[in-house]
Protein backbone atom coordinates (compact mmCIF):
# COMPACT_ATOMS: atom_id res chain seq x y z
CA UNK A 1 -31.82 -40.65 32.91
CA UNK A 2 -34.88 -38.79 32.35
CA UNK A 3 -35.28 -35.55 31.46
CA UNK A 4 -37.54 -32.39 32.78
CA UNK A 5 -40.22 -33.22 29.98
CA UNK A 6 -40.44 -36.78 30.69
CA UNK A 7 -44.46 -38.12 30.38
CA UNK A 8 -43.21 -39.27 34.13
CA UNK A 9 -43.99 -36.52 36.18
CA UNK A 10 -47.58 -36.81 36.29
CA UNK A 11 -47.76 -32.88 34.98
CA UNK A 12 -45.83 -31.84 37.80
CA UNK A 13 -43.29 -29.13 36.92
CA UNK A 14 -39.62 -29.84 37.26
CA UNK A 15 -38.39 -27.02 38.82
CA UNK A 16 -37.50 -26.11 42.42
CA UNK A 17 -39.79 -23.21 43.30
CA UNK A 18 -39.60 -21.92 47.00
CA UNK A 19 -42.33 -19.17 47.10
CA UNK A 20 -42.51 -19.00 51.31
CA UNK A 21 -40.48 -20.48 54.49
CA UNK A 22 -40.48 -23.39 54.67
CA UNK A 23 -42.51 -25.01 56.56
CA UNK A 24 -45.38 -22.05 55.00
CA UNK A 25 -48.14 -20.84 56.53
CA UNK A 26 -50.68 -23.39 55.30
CA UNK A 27 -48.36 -26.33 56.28
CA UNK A 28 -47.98 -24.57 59.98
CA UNK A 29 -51.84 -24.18 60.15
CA UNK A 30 -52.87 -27.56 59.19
CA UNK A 31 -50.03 -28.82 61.68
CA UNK A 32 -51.97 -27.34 64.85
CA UNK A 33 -54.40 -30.08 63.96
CA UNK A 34 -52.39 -32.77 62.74
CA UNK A 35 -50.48 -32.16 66.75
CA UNK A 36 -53.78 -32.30 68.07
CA UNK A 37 -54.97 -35.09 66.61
CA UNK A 38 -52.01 -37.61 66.31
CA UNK A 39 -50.37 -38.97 69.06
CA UNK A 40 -46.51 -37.44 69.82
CA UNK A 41 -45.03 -41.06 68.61
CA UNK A 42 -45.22 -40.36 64.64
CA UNK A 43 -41.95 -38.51 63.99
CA UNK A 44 -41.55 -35.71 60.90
CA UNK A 45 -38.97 -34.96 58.87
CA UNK A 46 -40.48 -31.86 57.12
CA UNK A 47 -43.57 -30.27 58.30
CA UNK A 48 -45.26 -29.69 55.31
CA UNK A 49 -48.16 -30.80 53.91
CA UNK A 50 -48.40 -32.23 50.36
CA UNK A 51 -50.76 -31.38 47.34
CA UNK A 52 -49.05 -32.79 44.42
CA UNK A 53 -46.11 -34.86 43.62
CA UNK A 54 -44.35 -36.61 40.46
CA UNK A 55 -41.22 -36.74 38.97
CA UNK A 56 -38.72 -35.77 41.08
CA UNK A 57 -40.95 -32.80 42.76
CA UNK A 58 -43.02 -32.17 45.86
CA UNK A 59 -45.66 -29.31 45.63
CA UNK A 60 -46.62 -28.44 48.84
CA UNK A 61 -49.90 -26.87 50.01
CA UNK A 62 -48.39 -23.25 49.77
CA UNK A 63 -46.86 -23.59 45.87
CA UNK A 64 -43.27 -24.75 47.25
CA UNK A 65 -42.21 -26.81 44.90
CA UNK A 66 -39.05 -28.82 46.11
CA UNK A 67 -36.66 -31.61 44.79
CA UNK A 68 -37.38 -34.75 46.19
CA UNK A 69 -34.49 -36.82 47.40
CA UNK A 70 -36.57 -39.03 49.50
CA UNK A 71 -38.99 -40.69 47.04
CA UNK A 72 -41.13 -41.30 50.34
CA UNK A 73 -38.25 -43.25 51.98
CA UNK A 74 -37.39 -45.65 48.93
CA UNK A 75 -40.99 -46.00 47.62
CA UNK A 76 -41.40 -44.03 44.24
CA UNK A 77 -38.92 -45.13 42.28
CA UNK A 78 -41.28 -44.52 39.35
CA UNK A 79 -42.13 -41.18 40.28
CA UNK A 80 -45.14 -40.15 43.08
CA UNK A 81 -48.38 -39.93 40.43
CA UNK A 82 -46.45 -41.99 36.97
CA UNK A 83 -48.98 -42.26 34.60
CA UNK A 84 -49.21 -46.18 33.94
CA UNK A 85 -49.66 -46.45 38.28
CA UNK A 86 -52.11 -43.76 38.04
CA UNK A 87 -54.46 -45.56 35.08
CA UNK A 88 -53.68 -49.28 36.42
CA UNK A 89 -55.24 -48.01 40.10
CA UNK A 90 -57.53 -46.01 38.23
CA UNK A 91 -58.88 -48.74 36.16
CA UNK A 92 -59.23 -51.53 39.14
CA UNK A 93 -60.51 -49.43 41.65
CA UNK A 94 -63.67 -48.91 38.91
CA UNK A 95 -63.90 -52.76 38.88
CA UNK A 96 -63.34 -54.20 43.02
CA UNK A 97 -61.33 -52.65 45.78
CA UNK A 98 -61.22 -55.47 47.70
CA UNK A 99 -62.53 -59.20 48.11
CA UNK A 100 -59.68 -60.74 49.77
CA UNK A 101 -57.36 -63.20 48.12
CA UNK A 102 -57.92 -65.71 50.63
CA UNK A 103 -61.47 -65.70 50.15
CA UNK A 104 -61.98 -65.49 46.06
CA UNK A 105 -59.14 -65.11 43.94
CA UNK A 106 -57.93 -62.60 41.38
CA UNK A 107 -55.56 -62.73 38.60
CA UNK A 108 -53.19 -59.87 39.39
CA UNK A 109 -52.08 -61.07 42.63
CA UNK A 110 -50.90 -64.53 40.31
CA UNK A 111 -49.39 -62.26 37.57
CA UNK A 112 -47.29 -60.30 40.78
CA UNK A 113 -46.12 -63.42 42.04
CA UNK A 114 -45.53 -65.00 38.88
CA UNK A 115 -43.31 -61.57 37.42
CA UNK A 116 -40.79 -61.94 40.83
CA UNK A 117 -40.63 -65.33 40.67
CA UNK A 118 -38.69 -64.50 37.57
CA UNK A 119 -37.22 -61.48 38.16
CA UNK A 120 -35.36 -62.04 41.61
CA UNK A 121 -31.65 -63.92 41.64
CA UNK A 122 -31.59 -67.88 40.18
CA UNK A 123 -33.03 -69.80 38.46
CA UNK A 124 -34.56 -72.48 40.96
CA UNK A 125 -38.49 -73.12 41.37
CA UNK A 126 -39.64 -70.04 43.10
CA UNK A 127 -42.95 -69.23 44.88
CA UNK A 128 -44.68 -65.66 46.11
CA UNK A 129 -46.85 -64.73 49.07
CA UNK A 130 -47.77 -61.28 48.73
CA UNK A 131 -48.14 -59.17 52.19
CA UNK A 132 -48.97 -55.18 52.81
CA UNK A 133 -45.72 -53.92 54.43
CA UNK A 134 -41.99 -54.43 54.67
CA UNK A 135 -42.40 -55.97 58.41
CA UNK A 136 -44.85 -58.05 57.85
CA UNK A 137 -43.13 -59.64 54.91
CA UNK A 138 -39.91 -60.20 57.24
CA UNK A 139 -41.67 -62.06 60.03
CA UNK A 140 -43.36 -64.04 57.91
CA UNK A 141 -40.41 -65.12 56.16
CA UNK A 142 -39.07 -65.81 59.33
CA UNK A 143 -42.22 -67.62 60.12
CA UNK A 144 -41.51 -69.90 56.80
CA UNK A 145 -37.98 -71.10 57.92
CA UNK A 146 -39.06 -71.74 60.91
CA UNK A 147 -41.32 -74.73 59.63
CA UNK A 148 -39.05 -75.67 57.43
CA UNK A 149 -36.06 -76.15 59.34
CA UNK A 150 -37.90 -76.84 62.80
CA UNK A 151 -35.66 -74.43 64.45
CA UNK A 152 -36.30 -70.98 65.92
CA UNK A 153 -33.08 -69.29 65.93
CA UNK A 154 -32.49 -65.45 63.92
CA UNK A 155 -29.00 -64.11 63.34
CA UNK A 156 -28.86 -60.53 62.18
CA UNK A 157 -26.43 -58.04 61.92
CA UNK A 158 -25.33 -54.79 63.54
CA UNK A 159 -26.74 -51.89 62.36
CA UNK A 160 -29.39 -53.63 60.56
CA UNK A 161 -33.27 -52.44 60.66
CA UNK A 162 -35.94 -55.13 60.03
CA UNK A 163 -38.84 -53.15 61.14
CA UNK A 164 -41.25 -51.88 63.95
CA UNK A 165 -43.10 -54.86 64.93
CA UNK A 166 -42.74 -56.33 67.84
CA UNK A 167 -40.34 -59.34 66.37
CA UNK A 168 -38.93 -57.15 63.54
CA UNK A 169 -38.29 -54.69 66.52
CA UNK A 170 -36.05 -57.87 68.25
CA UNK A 171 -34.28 -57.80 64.45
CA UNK A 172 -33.74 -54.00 64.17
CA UNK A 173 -30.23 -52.86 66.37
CA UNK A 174 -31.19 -48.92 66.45
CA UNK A 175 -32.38 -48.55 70.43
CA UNK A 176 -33.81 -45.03 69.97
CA UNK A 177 -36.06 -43.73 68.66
CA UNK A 178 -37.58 -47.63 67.52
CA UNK A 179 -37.14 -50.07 70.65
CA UNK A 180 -37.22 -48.16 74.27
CA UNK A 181 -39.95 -48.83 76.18
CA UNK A 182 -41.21 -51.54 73.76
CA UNK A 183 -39.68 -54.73 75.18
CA UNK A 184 -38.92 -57.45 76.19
CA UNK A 185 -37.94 -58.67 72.96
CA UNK A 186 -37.20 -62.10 71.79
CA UNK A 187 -34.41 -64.15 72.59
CA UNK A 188 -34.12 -65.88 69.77
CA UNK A 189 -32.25 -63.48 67.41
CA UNK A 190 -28.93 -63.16 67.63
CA UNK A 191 -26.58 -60.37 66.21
CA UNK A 192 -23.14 -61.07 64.79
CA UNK A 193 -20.55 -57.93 63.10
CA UNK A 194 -21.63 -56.66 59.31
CA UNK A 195 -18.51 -55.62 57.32
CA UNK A 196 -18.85 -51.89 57.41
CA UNK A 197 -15.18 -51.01 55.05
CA UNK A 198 -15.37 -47.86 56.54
CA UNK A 199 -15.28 -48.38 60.26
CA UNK A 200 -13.92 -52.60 60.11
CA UNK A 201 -11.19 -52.16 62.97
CA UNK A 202 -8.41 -53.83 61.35
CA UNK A 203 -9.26 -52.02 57.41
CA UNK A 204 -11.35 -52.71 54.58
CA UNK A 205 -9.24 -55.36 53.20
CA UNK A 206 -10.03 -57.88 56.30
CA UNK A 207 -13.82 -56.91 56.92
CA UNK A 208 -15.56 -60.00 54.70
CA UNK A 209 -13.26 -62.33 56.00
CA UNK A 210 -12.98 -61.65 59.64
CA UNK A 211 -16.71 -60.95 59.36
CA UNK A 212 -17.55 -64.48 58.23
CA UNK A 213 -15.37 -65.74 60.86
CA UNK A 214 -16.78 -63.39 63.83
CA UNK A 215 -20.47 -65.25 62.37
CA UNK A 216 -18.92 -68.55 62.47
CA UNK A 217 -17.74 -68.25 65.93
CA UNK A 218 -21.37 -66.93 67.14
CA UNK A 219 -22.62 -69.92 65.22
CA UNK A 220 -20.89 -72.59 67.29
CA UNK A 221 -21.80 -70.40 70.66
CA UNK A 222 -25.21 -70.79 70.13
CA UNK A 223 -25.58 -74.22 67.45
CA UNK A 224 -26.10 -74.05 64.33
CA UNK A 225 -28.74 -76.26 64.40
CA UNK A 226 -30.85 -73.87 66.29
CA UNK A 227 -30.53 -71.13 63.69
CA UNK A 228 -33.22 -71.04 61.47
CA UNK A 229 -32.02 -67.89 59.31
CA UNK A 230 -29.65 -65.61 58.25
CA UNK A 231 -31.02 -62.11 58.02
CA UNK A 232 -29.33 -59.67 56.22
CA UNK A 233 -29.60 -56.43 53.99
CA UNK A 234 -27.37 -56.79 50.75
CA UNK A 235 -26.91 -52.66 51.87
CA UNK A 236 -28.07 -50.85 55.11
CA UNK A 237 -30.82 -49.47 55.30
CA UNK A 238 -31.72 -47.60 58.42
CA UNK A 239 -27.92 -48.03 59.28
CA UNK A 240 -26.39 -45.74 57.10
CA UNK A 241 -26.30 -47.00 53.44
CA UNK A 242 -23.46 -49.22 54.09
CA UNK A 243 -22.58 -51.51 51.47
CA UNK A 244 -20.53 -54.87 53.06
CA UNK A 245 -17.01 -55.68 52.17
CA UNK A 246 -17.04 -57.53 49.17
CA UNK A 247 -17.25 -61.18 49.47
CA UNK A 248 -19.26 -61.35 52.83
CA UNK A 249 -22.62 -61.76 50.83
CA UNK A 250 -21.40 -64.91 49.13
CA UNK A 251 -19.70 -66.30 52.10
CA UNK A 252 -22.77 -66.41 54.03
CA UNK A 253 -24.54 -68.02 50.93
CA UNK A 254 -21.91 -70.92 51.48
CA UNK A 255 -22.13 -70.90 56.09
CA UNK A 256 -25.93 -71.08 55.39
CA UNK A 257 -25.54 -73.80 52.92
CA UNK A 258 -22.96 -75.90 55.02
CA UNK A 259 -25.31 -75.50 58.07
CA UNK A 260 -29.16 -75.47 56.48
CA UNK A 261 -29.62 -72.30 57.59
CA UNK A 262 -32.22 -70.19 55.40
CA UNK A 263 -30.60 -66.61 54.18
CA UNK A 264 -32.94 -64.23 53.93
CA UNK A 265 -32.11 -61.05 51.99
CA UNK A 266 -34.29 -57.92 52.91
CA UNK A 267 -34.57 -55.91 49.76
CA UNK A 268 -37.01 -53.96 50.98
CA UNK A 269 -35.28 -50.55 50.53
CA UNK A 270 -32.51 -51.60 47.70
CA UNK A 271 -34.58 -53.99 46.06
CA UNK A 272 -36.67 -52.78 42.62
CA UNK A 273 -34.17 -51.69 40.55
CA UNK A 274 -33.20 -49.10 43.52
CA UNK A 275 -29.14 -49.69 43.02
CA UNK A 276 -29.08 -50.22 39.75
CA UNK A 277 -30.03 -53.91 39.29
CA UNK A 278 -33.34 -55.21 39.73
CA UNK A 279 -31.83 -56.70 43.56
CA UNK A 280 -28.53 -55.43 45.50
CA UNK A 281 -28.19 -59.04 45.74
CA UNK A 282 -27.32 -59.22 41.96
CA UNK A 283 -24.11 -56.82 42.17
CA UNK A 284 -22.23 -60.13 43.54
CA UNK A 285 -24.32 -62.46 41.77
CA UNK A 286 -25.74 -63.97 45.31
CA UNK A 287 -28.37 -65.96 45.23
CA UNK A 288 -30.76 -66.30 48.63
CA UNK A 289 -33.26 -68.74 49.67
CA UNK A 290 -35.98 -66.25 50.18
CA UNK A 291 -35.75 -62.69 49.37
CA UNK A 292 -38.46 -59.80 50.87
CA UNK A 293 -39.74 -56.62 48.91
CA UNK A 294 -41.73 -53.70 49.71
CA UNK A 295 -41.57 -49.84 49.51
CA UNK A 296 -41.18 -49.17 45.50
CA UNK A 297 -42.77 -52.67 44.80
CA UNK A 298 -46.03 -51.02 43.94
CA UNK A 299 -45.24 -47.06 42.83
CA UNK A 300 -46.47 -45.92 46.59
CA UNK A 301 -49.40 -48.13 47.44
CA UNK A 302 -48.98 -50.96 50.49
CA UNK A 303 -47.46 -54.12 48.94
CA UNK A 304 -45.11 -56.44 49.97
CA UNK A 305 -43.53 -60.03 48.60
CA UNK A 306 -41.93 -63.05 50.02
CA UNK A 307 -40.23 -64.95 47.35
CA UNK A 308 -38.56 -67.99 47.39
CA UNK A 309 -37.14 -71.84 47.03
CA UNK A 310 -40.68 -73.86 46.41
CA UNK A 311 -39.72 -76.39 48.93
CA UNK A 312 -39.25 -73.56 51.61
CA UNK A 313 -42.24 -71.47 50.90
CA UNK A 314 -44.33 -74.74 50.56
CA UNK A 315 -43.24 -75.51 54.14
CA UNK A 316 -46.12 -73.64 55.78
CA UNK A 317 -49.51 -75.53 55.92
CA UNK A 318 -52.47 -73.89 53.92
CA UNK A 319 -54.05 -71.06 55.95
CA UNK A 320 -50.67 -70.15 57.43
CA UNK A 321 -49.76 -67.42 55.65
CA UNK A 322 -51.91 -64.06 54.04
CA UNK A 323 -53.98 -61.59 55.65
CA UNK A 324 -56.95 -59.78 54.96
CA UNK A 325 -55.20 -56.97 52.79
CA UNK A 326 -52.56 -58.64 52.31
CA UNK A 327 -52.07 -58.16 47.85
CA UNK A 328 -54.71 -56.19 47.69
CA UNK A 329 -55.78 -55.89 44.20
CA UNK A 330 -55.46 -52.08 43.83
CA UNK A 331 -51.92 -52.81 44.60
CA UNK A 332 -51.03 -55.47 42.43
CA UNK A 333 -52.76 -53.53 39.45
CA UNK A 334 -50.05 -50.47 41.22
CA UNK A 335 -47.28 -53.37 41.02
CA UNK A 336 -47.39 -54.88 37.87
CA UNK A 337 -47.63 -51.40 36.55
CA UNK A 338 -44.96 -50.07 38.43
CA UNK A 339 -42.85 -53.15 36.97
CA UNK A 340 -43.47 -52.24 33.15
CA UNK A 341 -42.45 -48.80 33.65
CA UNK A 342 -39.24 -49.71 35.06
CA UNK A 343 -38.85 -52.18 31.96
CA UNK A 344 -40.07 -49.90 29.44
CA UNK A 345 -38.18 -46.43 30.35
CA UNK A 346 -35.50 -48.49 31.09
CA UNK A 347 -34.54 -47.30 34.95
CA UNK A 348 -32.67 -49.68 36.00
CA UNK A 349 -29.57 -47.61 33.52
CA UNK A 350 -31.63 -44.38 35.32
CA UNK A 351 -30.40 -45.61 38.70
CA UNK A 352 -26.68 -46.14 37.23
CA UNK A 353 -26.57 -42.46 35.35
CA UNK A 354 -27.84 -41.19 39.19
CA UNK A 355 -25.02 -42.83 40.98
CA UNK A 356 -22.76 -40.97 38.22
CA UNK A 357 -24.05 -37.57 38.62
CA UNK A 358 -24.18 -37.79 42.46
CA UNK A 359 -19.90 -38.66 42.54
CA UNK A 360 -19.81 -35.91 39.97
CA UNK A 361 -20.82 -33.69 42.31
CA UNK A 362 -20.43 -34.83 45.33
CA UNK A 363 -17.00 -36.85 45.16
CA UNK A 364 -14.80 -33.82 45.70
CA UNK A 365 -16.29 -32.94 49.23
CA UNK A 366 -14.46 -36.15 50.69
CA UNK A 367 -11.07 -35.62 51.55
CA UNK A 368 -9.03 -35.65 54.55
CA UNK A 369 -9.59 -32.89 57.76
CA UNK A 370 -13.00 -32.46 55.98
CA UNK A 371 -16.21 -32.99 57.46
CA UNK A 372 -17.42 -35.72 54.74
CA UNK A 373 -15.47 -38.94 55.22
CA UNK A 374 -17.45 -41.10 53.27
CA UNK A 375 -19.47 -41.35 50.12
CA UNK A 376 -20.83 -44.32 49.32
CA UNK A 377 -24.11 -46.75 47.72
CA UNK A 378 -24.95 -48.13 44.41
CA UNK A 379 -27.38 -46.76 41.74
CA UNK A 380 -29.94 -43.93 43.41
CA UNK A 381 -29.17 -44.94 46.83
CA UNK A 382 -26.80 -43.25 48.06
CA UNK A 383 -24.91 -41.61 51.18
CA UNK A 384 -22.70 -38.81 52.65
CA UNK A 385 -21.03 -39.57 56.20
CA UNK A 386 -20.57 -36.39 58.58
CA UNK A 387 -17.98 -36.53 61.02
CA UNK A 388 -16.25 -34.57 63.09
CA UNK A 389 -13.13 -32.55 60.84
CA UNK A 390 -9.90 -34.28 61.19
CA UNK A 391 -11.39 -37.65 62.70
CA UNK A 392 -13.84 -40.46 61.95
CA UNK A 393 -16.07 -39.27 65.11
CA UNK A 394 -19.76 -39.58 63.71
CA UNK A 395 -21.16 -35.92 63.54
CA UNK A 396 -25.24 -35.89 63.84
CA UNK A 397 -25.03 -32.48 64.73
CA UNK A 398 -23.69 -32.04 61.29
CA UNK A 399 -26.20 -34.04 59.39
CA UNK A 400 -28.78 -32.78 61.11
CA UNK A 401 -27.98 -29.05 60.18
CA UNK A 402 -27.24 -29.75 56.27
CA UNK A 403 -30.42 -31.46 56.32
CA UNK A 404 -32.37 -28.26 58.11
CA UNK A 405 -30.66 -25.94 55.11
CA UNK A 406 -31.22 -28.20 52.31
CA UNK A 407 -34.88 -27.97 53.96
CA UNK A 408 -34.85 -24.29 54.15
CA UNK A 409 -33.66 -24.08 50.63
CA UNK A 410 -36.35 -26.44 48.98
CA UNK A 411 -34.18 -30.10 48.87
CA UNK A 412 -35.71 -32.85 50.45
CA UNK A 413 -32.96 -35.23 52.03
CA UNK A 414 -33.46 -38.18 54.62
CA UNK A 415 -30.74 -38.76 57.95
CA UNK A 416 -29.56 -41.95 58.91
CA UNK A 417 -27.06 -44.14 60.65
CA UNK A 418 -27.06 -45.62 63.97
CA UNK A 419 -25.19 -42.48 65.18
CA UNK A 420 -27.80 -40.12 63.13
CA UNK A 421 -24.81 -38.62 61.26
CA UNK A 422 -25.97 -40.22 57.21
CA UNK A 423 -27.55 -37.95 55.04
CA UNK A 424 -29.36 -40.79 52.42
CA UNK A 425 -30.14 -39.55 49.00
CA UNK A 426 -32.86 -40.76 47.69
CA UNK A 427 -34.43 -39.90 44.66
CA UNK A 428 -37.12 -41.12 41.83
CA UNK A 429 -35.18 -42.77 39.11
CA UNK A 430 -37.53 -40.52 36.90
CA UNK A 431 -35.91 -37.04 38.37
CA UNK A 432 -34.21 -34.91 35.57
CA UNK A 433 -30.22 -34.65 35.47
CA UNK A 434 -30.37 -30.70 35.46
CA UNK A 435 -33.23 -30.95 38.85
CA UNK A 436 -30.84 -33.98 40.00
CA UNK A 437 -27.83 -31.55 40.11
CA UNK A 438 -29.09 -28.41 41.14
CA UNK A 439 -30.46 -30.53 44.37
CA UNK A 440 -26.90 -31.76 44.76
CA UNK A 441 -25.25 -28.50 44.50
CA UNK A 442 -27.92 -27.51 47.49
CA UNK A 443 -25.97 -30.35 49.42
CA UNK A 444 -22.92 -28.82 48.66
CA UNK A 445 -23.49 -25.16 49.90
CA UNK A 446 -24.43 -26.94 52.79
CA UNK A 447 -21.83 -28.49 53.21
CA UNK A 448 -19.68 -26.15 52.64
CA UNK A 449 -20.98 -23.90 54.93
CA UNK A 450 -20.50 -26.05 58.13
């Protein structure tokens, strides 16, 4: 992992500094206009405003300075200003912001395509379409099985979130705060059970396979041969960090197979070396037919990939896929930087050590008649469930007040879960072990003080 001196940080110091309340007094100024001028919709976790970040540190506009366990939900992986994004942007933006692939070509959006056609699972001809966001890269590999199968059919799973537009929206299972009032929705996506170990009714032991079964069933309600994907997060996102039951991820490789059903894996939040391989999808060796990225793609500018089986991606006639921004070229220079650094500091092992250091200290909180039932993830994504003491009643009271102290005290920390009761921990693979800890131990008093 590295260290407080790393050449990471983008000269940020690595130390948790809280000089004021939190939010301070510039933060609460500038928010009278940002409530003014934004419309009520755009939610906040923290209202601060930010001058600086790198490594794993926020400055705010009053000289807080505190640990980052967000990473901007999943998105700096490489740290908020890392050097090699900072001089690839740098360097491009001197050159052309902007001509639109689709209208005359550059190399970097080939060289971003051509780097995850080799890094994502097998070994198969792959092809790339880059897009600018995480939804936009789902429906348009929805939009690419479609054509290729013929059929219009989605299955998804419960708990899942595929994103805030309006088909995504159809995809994603939370109801508030991301579908009322936005419908209808589509009819064509269908939801079947996702092997949570935790809550599976009958244990942990029968989740995958009564899982795959519960999916087979909805398969011949509705016909197979409607079903144009398989949807599915190799680990929650939105729904709490939950990683499935072992096995379930290969069996649906094999239903999709038997039935010619695309399965497409949304990495967009574990993807990018995130849990410790470059894809979740590699922890069980699964191979998908098309795989989406976004968030940490591109070290915190817009980019977004569909990658996949030649024949499926070549499906769609020319002209049907891209967009205007859609690999812009500041972001691919952002990508295939962001992509060295992970090679060349070697975080992909920085994700691992995380994972370590966070059941080091965090491990001993779950126990029976205790608040924390669960811990749980792979590499730096990780989660803590709250429940009520004594039972396995989700407790977003709970989360919600560790996260306000770990707030107060300078700790940066995400809820999640479809009951709001998940506190996500999600920091740069960059951050220091001794800043790493001492934001843990934060958790822990807070904790411990419920």
């Amino acid at each position: 992992m590295a260290d407080a001196t790393t050449a990471l940080n983008g000269g940020v110091l690595q130390r948790r500094q809280v000089v004021t309340a939190l939010p301070g007094p510039r933060s609460e100024a500038l928010q009278v206009g940002r409530d003014r001028a934004l419309p009520r919709g755009l939610g906040k976790v923290l209202p601060i405003f930010v001058e600086r970040a790198g490594g794993g540190i926020i400055v705010d506009v009053d000289g807080n300075h505190l640990i980052d366990f967000a990473s901007g939900i999943a998105v700096t992986s490489v740290g908020a200003s890392a050097p090699a994004v900072v001089d690839a942007v740098s360097e491009q933006v001197a050159r052309f912001t902007h001509t639109c692939f689709l209208v005359t070509e550059y190399e970097s959006y080939v060289e971003v395509a051509q780097r995850l056609n080799e890094l994502t699972p097998g070994d198969h001809a792959k092809t790339t379409a880059l897009f600018s966001t995480g939804s936009e890269a789902i429906e348009n590999a929805v939009k690419i099985a479609r054509v290729a199968t013929g059929r219009s059919g989605v299955i998804t799973f419960d708990d899942a979130f595929h994103g805030r537009g309006l088909f995504t929206l159809a995809m994603t299972a939370k109801e508030v705060p991301y579908k009322r009032g936005f419908g209808p929705f589509s009819d064509q996506v269908h939801r079947a059970p996702f092997p949570n170990p935790l809550r599976w009714p009958a244990g942990a032991e029968k989740a995958a396979e009564e899982a795959l079964a519960a999916l087979r069933s909805l398969l011949a309600e509705v016909g197979p041969d409607t079903i144009a994907a398989i949807v599915v997060e190799p680990i929650q996102g939105e729904g709490g960090f939950v990683v499935p039951a072992p096995g379930f991820l290969p069996g649906l490789v094999e239903i999709a197979a038997e039935h010619g059903i695309v399965l497409i894996a949304d990495e967009i939040q574990a993807g990018i070396a995130r849990t410790g391989q470059w894809f979740a999808c590699d922890h069980e060796g699964v191979v998908p037919d098309l795989i989406v990225t976004a968030k940490a793609l591109a070290g915190g500018l817009p980019l977004a990939a569909v990658t996949g089986r030649a024949e499926i991606m070549d499906a769609a006639d020319p002209g049907a896929l891209g967009g205007t921004y859609a690999g812009n070229p500041l972001a691919c220079a952002a990508a295939l930087a962001t992509l060295r650094t992970i090679e060349e500091a070697d975080l992909i092992a920085a994700a691992r050590r995380i994972e370590e250091v966070v059941r080091d200290e965090l491990q001993p909180l779950v126990g029976e008649g205790g608040p924390v039932v669960d811990l749980r993830g792979r590499g730096a994504m990780m989660a803590v469930e709250l429940v009520r003491p004594g039972t396995t009643e989700p407790d977003p009271g709970a989360a919600a007040t560790v996260a306000k102290r770990c707030h107060e005290q300078g700790v940066v920390v995400l809820v999640s879960g479809t009951q709001g009761n998940v506190l996500r921990l999600l920091p740069p693979l960059v951050i220091g072990e001794d800043l790493l800890r001492e934001g843990l131990r934060v958790i822990v008093d807070a904790i411990e003080d419920i």
